[in-house]
C-alpha atoms as a PDB file:
ATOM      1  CA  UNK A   1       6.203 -22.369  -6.718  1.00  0.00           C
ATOM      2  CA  UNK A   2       4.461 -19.694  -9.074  1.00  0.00           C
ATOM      3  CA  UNK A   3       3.119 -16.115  -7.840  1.00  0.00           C
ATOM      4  CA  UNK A   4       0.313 -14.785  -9.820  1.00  0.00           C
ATOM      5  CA  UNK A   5       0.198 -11.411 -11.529  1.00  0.00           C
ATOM      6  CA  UNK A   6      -1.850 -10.347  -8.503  1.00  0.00           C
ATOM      7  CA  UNK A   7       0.768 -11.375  -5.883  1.00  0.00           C
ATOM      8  CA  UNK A   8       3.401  -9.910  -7.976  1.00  0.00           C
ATOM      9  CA  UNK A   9       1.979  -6.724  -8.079  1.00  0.00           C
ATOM     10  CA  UNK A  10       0.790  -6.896  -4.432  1.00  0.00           C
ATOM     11  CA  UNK A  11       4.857  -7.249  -3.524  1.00  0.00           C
ATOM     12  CA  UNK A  12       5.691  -4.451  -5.786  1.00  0.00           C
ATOM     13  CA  UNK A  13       3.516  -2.262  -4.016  1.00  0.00           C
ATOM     14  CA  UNK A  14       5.163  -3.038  -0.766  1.00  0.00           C
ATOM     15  CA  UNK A  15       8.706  -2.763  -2.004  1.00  0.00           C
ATOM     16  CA  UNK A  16       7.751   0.694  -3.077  1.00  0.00           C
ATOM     17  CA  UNK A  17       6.116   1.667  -0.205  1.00  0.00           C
ATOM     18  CA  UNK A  18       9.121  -0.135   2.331  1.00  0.00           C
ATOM     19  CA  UNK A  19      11.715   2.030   0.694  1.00  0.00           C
ATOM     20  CA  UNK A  20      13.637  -1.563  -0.175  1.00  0.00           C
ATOM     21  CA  UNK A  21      16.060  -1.145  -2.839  1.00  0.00           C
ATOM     22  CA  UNK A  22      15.881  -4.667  -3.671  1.00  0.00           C
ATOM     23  CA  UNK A  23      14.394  -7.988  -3.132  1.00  0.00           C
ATOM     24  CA  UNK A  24      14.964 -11.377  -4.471  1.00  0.00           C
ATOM     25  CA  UNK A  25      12.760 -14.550  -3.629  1.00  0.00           C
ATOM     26  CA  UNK A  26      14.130 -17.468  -5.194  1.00  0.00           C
ATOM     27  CA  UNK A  27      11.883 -20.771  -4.465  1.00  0.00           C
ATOM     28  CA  UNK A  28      12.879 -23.940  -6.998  1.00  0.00           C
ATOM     29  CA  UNK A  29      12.819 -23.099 -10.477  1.00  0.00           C
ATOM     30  CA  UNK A  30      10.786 -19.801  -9.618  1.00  0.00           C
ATOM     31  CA  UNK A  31      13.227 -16.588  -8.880  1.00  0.00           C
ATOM     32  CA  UNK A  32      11.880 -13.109  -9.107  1.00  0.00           C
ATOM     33  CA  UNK A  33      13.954  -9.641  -8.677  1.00  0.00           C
ATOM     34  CA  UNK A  34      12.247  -6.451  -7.932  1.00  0.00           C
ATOM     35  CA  UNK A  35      14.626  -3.684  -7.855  1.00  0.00           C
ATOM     36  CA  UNK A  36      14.037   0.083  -7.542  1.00  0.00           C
ATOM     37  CA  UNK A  37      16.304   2.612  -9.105  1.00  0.00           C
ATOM     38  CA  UNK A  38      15.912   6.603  -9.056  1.00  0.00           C
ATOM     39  CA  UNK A  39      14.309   7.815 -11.920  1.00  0.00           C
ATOM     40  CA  UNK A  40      14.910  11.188 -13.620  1.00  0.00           C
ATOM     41  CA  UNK A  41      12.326  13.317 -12.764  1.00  0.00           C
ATOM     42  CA  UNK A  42      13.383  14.470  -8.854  1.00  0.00           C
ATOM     43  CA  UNK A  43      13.224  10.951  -6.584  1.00  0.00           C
ATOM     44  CA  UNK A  44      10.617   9.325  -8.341  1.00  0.00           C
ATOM     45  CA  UNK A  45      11.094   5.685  -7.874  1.00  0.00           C
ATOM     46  CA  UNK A  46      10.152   3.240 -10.244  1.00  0.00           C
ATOM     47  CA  UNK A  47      10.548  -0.644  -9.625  1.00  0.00           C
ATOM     48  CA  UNK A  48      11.987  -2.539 -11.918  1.00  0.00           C
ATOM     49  CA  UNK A  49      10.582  -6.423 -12.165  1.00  0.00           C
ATOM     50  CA  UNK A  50      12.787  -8.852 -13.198  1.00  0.00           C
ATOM     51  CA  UNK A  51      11.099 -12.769 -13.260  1.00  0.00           C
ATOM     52  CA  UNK A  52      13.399 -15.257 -14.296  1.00  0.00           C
ATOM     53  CA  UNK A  53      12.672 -18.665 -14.636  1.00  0.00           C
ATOM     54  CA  UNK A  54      15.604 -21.433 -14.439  1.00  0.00           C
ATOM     55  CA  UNK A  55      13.951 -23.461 -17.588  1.00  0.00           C
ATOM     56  CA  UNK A  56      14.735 -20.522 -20.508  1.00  0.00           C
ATOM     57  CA  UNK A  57      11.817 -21.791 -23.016  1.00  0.00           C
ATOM     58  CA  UNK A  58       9.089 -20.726 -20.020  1.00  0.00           C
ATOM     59  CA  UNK A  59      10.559 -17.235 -20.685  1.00  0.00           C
ATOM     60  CA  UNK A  60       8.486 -16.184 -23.425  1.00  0.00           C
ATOM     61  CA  UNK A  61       4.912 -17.534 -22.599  1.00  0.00           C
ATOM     62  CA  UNK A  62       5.281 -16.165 -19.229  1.00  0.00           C
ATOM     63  CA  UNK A  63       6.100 -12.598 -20.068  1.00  0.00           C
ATOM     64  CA  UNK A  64       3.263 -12.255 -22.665  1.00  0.00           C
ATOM     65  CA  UNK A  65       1.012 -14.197 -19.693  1.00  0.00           C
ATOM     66  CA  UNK A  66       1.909 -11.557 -17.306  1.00  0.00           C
ATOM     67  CA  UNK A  67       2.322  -8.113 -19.704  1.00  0.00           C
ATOM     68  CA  UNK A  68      -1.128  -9.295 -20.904  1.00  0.00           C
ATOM     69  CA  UNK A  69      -2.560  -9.828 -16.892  1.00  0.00           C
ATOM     70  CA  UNK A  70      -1.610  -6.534 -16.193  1.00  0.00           C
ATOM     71  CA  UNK A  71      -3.224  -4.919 -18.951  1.00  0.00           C
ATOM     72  CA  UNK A  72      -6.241  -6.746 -18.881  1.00  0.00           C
ATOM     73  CA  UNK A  73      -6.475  -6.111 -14.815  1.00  0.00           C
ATOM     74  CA  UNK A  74      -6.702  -2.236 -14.498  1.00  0.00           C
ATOM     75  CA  UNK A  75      -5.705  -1.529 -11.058  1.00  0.00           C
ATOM     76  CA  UNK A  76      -7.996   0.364  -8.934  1.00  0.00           C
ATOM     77  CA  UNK A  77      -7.684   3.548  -6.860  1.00  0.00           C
ATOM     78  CA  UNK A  78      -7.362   3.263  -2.787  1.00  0.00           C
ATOM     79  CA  UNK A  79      -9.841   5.249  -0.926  1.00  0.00           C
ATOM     80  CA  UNK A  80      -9.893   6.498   2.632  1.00  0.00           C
ATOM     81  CA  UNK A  81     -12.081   9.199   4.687  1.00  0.00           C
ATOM     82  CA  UNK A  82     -10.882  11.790   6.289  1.00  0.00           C
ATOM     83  CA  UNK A  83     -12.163  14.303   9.563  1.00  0.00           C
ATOM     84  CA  UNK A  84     -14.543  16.248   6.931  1.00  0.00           C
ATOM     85  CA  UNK A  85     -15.985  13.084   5.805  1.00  0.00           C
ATOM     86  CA  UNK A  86     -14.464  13.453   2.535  1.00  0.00           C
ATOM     87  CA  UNK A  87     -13.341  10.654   0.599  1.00  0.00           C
ATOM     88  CA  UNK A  88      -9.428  10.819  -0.793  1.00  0.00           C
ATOM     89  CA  UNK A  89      -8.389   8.547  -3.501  1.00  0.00           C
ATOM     90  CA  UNK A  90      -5.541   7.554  -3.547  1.00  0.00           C
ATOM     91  CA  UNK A  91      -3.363   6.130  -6.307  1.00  0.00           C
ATOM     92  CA  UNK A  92      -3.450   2.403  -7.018  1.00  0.00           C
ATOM     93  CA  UNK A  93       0.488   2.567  -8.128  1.00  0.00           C
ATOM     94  CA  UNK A  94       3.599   4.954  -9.182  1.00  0.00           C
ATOM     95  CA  UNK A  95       3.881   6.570 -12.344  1.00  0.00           C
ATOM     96  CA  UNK A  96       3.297   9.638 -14.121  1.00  0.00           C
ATOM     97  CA  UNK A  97      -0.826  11.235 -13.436  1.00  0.00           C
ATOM     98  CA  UNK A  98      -2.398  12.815 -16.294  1.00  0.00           C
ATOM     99  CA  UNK A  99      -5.461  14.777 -15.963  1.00  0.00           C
ATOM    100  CA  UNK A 100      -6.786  14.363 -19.614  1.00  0.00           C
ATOM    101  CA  UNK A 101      -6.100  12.114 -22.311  1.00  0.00           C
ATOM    102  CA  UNK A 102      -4.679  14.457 -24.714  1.00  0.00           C
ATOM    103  CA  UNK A 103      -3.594  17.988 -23.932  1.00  0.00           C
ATOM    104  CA  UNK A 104      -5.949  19.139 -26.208  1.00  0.00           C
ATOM    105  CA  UNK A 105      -9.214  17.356 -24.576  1.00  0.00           C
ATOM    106  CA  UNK A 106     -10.533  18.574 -21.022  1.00  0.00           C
ATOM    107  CA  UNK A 107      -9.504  17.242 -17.920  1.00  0.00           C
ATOM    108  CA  UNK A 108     -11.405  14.124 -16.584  1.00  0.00           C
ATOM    109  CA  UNK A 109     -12.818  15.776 -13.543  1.00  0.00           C
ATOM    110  CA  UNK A 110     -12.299  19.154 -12.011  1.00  0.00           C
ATOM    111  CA  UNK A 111     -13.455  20.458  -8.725  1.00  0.00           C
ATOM    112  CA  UNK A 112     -17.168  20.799  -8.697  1.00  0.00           C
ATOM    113  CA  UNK A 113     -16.976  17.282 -10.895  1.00  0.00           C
ATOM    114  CA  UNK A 114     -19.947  14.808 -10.355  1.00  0.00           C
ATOM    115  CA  UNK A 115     -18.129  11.362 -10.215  1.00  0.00           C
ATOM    116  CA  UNK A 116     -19.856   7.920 -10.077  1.00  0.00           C
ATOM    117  CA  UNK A 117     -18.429   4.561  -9.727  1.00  0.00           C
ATOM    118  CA  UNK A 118     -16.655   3.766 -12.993  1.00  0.00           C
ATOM    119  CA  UNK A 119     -16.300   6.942 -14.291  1.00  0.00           C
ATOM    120  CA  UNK A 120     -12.468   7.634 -15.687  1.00  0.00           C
ATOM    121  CA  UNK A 121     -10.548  10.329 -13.373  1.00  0.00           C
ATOM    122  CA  UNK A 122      -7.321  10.430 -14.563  1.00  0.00           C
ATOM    123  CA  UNK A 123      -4.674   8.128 -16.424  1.00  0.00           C
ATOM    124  CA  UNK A 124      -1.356   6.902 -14.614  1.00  0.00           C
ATOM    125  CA  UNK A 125       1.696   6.245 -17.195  1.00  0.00           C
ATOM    126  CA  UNK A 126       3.801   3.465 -15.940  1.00  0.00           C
ATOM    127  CA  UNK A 127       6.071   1.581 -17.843  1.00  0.00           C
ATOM    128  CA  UNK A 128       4.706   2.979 -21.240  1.00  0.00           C
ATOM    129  CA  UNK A 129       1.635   1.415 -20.363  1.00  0.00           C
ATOM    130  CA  UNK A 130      -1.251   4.427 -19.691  1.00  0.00           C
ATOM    131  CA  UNK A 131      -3.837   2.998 -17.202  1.00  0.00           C
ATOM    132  CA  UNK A 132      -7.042   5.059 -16.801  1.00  0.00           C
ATOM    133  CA  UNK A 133      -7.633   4.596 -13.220  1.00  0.00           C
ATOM    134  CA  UNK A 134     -12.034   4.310 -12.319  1.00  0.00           C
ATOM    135  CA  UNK A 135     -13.227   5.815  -9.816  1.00  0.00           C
ATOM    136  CA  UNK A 136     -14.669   3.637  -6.925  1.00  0.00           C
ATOM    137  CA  UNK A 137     -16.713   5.883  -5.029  1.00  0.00           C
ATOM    138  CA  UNK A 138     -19.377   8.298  -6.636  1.00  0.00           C
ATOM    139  CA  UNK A 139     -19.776  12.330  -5.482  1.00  0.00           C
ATOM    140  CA  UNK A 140     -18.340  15.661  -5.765  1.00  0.00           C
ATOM    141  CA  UNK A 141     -14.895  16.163  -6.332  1.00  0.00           C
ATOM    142  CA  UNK A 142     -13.964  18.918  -3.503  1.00  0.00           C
ATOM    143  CA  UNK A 143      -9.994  18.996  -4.577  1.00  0.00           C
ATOM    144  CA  UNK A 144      -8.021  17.978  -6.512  1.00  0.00           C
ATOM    145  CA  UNK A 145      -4.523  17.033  -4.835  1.00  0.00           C
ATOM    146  CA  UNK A 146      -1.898  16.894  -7.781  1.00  0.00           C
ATOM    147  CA  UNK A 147      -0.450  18.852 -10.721  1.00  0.00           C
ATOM    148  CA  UNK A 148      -1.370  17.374 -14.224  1.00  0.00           C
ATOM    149  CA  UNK A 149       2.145  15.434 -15.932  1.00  0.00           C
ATOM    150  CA  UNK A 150       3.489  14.827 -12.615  1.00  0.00           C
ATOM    151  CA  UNK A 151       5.245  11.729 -11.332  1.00  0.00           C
ATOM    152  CA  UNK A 152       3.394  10.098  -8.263  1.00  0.00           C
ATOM    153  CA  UNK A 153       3.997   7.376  -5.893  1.00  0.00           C
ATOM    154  CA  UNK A 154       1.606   4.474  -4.882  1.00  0.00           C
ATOM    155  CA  UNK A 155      -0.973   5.267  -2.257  1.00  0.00           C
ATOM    156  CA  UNK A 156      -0.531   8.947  -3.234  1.00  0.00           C
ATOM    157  CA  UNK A 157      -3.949  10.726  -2.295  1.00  0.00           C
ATOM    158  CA  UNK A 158      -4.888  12.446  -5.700  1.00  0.00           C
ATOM    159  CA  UNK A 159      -8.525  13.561  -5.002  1.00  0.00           C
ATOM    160  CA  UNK A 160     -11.243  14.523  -2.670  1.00  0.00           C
ATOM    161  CA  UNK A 161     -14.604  13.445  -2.792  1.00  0.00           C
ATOM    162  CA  UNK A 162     -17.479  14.470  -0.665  1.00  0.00           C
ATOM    163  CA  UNK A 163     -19.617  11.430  -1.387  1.00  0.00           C
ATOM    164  CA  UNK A 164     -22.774  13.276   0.357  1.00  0.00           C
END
């Protein structure tokens, strides 16, 4: 048995979002650990993925096959509507959100922003890695739902869009 990156991250999400310290699936000569530990900042949570295979030469091709999967497969936002008919996106995984790029450059969007599908709206830090998260929707922003530089938790809502 072999997960793909997609599966992998799929039961990351939902180890996070359980509130499971740990789990361990262990199928023939495939074993994978995800644990989560408390971070520094407050109770941030951040899992920590350990994949193991039993056959030690597999170890290096399959951590550059997966490091380079996840980089090359951005994840994308969640979206939802609420009562007003606005559209909140959400975060597509835990980290740290960053408004801007650089402290010196503008923000991505601010309220009153005119978004369209693809357009960058903010850059989530995890694991040293900075993934500028697309937006999948296109409209106004209406608010904006975090602080810049603060830690954030998947499925976090961290806009609203009124797509009218």
């Amino acid at each position: 048995m072999t997960m793909d990156i997609k599966e992998i991250q799929n039961l990351i999400k939902f180890v996070s979002k359980a509130g499971v310290n740990e789990v361990s699936i262990e199928q023939g000569d495939f074993k994978i650990t995800i644990k989560t530990e408390c971070g520094s900042v407050g109770t941030f949570d951040s899992p920590l993925v350990q994949h193991i295979p039993q056959q030690m030469v597999n170890i290096p091709q399959q951590v550059v096959q997966a490091q380079t999967q996840v980089v090359n497969n951005p994840a994308k936002e969640d979206t939802t509507t609420n009562e007003n008919g606005y559209i909140t996106i959400k975060s597509p995984m835990i980290g740290t959100f960053y408004r801007r790029s650089t402290p010196e450059k503008e923000a991505f969007v601010n309220v009153g922003s005119v978004i369209n599908v693809g357009d960058v709206i903010c850059i989530v830090e995890a694991m040293k890695l900075f993934n500028e998260i697309e937006s999948e929707v296109s409209g106004k922003v209406v608010k904006v739902l975090v602080d810049d530089i603060t830690p954030i938790e998947y499925d976090q809502p961290l806009f609203l869009v009124d797509p009218s």
